[in-house]
Protein backbone atom coordinates (compact mmCIF):
# COMPACT_ATOMS: atom_id res chain seq x y z
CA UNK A 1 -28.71 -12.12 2.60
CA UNK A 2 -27.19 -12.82 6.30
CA UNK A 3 -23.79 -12.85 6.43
CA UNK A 4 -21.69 -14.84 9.53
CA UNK A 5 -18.24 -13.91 10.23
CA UNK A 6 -15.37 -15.73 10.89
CA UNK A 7 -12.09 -14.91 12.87
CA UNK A 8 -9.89 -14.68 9.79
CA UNK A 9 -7.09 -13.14 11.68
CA UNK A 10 -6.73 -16.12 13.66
CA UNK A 11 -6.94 -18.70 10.56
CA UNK A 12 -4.50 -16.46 8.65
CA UNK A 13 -2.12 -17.51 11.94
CA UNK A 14 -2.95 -20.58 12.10
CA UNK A 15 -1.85 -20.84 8.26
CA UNK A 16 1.48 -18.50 8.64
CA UNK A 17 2.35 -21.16 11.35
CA UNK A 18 2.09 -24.27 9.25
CA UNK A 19 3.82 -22.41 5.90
CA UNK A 20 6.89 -21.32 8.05
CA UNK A 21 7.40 -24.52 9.65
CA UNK A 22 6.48 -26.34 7.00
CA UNK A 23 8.89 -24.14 4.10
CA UNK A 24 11.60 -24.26 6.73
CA UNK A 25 15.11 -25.25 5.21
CA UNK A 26 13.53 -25.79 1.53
CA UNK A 27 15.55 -23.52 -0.52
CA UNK A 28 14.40 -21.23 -3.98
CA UNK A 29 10.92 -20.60 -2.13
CA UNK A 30 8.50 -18.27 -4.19
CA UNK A 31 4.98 -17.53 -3.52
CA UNK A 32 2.66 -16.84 -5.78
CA UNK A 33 -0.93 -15.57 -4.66
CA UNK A 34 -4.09 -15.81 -6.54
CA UNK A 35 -5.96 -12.38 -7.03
CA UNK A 36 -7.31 -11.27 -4.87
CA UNK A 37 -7.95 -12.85 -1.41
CA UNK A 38 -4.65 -14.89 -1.91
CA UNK A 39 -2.74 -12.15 -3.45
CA UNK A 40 -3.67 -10.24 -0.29
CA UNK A 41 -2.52 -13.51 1.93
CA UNK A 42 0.66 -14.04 -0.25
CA UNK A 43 1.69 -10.42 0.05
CA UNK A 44 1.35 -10.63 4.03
CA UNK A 45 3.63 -13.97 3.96
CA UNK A 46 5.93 -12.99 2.03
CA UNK A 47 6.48 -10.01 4.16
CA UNK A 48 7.23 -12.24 7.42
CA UNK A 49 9.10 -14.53 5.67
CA UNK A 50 11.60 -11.79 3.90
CA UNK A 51 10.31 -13.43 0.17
CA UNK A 52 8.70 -10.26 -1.14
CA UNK A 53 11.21 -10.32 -4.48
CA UNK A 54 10.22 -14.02 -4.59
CA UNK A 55 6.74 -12.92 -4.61
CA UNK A 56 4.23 -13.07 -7.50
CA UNK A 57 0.20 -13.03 -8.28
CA UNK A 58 -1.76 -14.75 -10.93
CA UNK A 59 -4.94 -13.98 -12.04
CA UNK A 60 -6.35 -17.25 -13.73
CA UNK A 61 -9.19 -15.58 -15.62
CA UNK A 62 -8.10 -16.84 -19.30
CA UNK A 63 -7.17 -20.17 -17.79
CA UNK A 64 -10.16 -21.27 -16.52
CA UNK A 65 -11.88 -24.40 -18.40
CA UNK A 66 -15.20 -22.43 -17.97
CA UNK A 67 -14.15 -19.31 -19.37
CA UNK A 68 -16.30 -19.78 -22.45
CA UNK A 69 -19.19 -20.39 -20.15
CA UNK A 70 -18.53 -17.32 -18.21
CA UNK A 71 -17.14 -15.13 -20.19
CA UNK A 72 -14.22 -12.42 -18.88
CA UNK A 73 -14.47 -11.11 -15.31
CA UNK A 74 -14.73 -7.33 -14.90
CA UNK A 75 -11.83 -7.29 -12.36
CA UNK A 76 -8.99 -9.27 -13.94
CA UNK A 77 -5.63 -7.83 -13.14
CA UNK A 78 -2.57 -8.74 -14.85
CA UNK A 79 -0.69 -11.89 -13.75
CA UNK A 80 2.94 -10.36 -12.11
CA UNK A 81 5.86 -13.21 -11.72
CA UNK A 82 9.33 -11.30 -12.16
CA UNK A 83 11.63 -13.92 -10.55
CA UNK A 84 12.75 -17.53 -11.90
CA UNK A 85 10.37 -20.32 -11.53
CA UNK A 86 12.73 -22.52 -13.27
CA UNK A 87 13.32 -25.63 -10.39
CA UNK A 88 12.01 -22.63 -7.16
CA UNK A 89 9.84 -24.70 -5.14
CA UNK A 90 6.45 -22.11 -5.71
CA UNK A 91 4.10 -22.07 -2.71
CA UNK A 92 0.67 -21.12 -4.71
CA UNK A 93 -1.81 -19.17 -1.77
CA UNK A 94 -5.26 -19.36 -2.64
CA UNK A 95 -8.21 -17.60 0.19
CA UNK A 96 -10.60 -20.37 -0.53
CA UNK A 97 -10.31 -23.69 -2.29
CA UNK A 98 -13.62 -25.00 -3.41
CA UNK A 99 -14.12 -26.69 -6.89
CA UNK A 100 -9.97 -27.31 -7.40
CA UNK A 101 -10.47 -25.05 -10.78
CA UNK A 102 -8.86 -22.44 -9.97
CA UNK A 103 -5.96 -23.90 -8.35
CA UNK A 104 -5.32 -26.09 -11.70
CA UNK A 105 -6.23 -23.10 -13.49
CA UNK A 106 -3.11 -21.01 -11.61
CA UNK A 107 -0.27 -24.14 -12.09
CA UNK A 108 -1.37 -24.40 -16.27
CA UNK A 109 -0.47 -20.73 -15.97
CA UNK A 110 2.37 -21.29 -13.78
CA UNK A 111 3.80 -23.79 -16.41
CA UNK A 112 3.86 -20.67 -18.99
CA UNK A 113 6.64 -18.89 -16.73
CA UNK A 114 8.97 -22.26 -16.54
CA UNK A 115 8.68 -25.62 -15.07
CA UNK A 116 9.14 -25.64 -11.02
CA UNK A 117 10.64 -27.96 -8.52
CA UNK A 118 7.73 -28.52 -6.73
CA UNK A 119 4.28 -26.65 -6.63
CA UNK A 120 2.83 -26.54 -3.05
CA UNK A 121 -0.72 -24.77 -1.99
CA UNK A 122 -2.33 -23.47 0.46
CA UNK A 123 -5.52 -22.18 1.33
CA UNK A 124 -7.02 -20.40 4.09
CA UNK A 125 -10.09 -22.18 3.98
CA UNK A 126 -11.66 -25.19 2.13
CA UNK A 127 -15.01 -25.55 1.64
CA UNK A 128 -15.47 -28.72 0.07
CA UNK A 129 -17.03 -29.49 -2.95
CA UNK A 130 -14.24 -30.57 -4.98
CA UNK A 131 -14.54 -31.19 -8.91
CA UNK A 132 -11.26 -32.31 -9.58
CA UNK A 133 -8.22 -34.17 -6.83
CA UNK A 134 -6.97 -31.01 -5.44
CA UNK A 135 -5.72 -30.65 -1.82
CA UNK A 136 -4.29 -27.89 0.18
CA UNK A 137 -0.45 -28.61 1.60
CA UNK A 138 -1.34 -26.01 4.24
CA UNK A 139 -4.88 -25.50 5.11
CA UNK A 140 -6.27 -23.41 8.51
CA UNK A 141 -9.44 -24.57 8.63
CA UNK A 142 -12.48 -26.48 6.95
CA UNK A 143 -15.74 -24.78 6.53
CA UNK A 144 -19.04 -26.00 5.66
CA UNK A 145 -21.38 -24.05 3.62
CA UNK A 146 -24.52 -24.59 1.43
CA UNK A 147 -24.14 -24.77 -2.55
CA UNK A 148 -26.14 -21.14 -2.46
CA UNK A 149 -23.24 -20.02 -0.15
CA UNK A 150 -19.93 -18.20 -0.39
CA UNK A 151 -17.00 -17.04 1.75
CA UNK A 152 -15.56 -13.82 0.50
CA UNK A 153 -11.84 -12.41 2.24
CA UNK A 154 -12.03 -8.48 2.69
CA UNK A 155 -8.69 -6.45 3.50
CA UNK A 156 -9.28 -3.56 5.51
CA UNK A 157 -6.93 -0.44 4.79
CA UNK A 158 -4.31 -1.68 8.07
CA UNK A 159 -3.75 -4.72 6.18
CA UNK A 160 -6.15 -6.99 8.46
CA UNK A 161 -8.46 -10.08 6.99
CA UNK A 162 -12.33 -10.85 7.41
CA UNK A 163 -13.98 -13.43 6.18
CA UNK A 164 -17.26 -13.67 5.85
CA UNK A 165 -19.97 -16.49 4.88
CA UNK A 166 -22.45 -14.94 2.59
CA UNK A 167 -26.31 -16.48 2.50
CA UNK A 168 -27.77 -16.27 -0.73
């Protein structure tokens, strides 16, 4: 397996950028990341953006339609949403969007913790390959990869982002 690399840090900018202009003046903003590359990119934004007790994380393993297929995950965490999503507008940060199952996945669960505003997303990356009409409100970049490809987010311990493109 070769792996390429790509400048995450930059992307992870780029995508900062868009969210804060793009958030700016809505109010009851709450972000919501999906473990674990977007839990690691919604714990960074909320940080800049002074939201961290407007800040939650989903893990969508017992939502997924293909749970059956694929049985229970060794790494689930528990989902962690301690403020009102009754009418917030929730910004849901995903690393990679891909299929679009996850991302309905993380609103079905969303819908268990009250109904809200509005439901924006973004990714860092999208990949393509979409199953179901999912886009990203806020998107840094579009990456192509095979089907026998995947791009995996790593944190390092000072908080910084890879990303890498794994060949199968």
């Amino acid at each position: 397996m070769t792996p390429s690399t790509l400048n995450a840090e930059a992307l992870y900018d780029k995508l900062a950028h868009q969210i804060k202009a793009g958030l700016a003046g809505i109010p009851n903003v709450a972000i919501v990341g999906i473990h674990s590359g977007g839990a690691w990119l919604a714990e960074r934004l909320a940080k800049e953006m002074g939201l961290e007790d407007r800040l939650g994380f989903i893990d969508v393993s017992f939502y997924r339609d293909d749970y059956a297929e694929k049985g229970l995950r060794p790494d689930v965490k528990p989902s962690q949403i301690t403020f009102d999503v009754e009418g917030a507008t929730v910004l849901l940060v995903d690393d990679v969007l891909y299929t679009g199952r996850t991302t309905r996945a993380a609103i079905n669960e969303l819908f268990d913790y009250g109904r809200p505003a509005r439901i924006m997303l973004a990714a860092l990356v999208d990949r393509g390959g979409r199953e179901l009409p999912v886009a990203a409100d806020f998107l840094a970049d579009t990456v192509n990869v095979g089907a026998k490809e995947s791009i995996q987010l790593e944190r390092a311990d000072n908080g910084s982002f890879s990303l890498t493109v794994v060949h199968a």
